[in-house]
Protein backbone atom coordinates (compact mmCIF):
# COMPACT_ATOMS: atom_id res chain seq x y z
CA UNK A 1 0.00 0.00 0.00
CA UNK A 2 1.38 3.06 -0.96
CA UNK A 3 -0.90 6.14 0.62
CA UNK A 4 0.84 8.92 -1.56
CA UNK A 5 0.34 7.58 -4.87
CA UNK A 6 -2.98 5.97 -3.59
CA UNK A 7 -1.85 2.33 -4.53
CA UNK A 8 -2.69 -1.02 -2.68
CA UNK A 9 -2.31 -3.92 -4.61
CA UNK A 10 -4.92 -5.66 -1.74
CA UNK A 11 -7.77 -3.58 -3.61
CA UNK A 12 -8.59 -5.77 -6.51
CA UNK A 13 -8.25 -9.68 -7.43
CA UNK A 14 -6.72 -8.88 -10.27
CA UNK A 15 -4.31 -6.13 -8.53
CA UNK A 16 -3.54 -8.90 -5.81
CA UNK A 17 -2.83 -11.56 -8.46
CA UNK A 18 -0.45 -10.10 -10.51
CA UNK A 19 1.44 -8.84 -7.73
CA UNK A 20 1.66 -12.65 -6.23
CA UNK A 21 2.28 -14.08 -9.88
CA UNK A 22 5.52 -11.60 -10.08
CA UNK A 23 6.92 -13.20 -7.01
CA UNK A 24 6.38 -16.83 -8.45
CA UNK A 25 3.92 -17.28 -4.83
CA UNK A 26 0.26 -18.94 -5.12
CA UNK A 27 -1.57 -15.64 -3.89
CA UNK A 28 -4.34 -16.17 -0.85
CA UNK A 29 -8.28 -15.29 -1.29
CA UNK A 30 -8.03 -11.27 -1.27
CA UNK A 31 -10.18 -11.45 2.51
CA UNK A 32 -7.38 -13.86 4.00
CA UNK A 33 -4.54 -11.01 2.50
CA UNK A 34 -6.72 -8.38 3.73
CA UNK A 35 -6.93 -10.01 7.52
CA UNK A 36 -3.03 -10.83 7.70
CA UNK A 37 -1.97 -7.30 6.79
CA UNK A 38 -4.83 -6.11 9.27
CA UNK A 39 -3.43 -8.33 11.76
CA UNK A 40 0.34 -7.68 11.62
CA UNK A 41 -0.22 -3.54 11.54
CA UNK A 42 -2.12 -4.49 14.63
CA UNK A 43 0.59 -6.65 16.08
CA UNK A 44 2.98 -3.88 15.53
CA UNK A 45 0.76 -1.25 17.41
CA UNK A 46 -1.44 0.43 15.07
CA UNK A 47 -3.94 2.15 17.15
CA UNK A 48 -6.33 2.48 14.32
CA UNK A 49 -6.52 -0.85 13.67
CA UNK A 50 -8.52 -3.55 15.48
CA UNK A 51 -7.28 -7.13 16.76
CA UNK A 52 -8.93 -9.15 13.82
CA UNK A 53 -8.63 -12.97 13.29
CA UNK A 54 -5.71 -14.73 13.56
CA UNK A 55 -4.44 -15.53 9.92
CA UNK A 56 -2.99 -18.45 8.46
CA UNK A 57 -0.39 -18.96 5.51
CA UNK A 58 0.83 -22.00 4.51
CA UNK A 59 4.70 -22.69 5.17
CA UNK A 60 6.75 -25.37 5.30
CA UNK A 61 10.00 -26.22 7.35
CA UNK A 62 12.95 -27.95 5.02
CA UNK A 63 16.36 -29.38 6.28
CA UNK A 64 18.59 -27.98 3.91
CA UNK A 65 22.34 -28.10 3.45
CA UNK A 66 22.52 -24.59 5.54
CA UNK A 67 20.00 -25.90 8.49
CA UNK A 68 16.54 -25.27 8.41
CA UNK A 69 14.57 -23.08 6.63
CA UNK A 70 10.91 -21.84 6.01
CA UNK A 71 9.54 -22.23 2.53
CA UNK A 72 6.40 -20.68 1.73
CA UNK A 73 3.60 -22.03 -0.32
CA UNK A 74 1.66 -18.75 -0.82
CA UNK A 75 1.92 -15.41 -0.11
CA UNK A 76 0.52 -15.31 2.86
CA UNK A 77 3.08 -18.28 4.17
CA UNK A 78 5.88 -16.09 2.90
CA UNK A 79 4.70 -12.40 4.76
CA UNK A 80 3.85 -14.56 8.11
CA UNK A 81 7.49 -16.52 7.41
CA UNK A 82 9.62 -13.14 7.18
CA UNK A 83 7.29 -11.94 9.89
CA UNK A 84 8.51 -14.96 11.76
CA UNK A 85 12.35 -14.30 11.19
CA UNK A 86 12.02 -10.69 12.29
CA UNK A 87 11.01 -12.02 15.76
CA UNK A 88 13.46 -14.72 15.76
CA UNK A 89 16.76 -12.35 15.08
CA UNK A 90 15.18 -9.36 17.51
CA UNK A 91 14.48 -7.65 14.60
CA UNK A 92 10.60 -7.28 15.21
CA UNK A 93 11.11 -4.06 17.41
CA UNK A 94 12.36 -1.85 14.60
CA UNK A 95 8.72 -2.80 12.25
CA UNK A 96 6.99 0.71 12.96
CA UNK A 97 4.18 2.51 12.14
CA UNK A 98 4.44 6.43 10.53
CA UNK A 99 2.32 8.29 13.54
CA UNK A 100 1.49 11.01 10.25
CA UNK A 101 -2.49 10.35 10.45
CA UNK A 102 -2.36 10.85 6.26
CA UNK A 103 0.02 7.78 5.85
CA UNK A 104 -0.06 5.31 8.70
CA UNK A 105 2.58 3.38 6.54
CA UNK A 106 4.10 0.50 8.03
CA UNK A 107 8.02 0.67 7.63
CA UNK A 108 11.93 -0.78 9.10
CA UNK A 109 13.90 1.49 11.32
CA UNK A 110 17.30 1.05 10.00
CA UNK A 111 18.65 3.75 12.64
CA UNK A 112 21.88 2.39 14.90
CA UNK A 113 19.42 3.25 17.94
CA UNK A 114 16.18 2.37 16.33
CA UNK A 115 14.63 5.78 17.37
CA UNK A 116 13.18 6.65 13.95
CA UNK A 117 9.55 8.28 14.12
CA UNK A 118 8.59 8.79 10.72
CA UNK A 119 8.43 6.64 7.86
CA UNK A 120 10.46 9.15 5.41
CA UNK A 121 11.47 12.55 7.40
CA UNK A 122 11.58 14.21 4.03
CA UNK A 123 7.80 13.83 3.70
CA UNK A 124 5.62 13.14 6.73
CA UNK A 125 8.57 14.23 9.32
CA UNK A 126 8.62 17.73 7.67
CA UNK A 127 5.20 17.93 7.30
CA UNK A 128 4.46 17.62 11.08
CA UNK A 129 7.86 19.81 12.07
CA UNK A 130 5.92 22.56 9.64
CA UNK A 131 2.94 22.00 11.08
CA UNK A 132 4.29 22.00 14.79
CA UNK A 133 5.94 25.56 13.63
CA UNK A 134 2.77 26.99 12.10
CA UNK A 135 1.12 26.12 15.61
CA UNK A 136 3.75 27.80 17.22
CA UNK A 137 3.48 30.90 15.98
CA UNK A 138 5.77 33.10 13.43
CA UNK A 139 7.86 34.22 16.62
CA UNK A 140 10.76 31.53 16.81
CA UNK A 141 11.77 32.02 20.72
CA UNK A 142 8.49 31.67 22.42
CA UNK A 143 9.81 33.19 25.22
CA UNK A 144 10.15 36.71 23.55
CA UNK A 145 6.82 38.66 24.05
């Protein structure tokens, strides 16, 4: 989903198909994708976003030559998968959601100290640092009468 061009490949069958057909997965009924995307913005604390079902891809465990790894059968097995391996390495902290109530995009924080707020500071983090100005006032030091 991409709120500033107004894309989300979840909006149509055929939308949702060709995206899974590009990644060589067997995509899920459009509902199930719906739920699981639903369900992980909730699991990473998206207020606006209620605790739906729990979803279900299919994935399968495979002893390879490396040790074993998760193989997914459709795309819903594959998000649920990566979801899986964020959690496993620690990694599950820096998933975020952009506070900017026009985006509410779901990104990484690559940041050494995983403080990042915004999902791109060029766009919704100057947006709200203009806003928080205009607020403000014109007069900089809002100590000076």
């Amino acid at each position: 989903m991409d709120v500033e061009d107004d894309t989300d490949v979840l909006r149509s069958e055929r939308d949702w198909h060709a995206w899974a057909n590009t990644r060589q997965l067997r995509p899920n009924p459009l509902p199930e994708a719906t739920t699981l995307r639903a369900a992980l913005r909730n699991a990473v604390g998206d207020p606006t976003i209620p605790t739906p079902k729990a979803p279900t891809g299919t994935v399968q465990v495979v002893l390879g030559s490396a040790g074993p790894e998760l193989r997914a059968v459709d795309v819903c097995g594959a998000v649920l998968a990566a979801a899986s391996r964020l959690v496993t390495l620690d990694e599950w902290p820096r998933v975020k959601i952009c506070p900017a109530d026009t985006c509410r995009w779901a990104f990484y924080d690559r940041s050494r100290n995983r403080s990042r707020t915004w999902c791109a500071m060029r766009v919704c983090g100057n947006r709200q640092k203009a806003r928080n100005w205009r607020a403000r006032g014109t007069n900089p030091d809002p100590q000076d009468p």
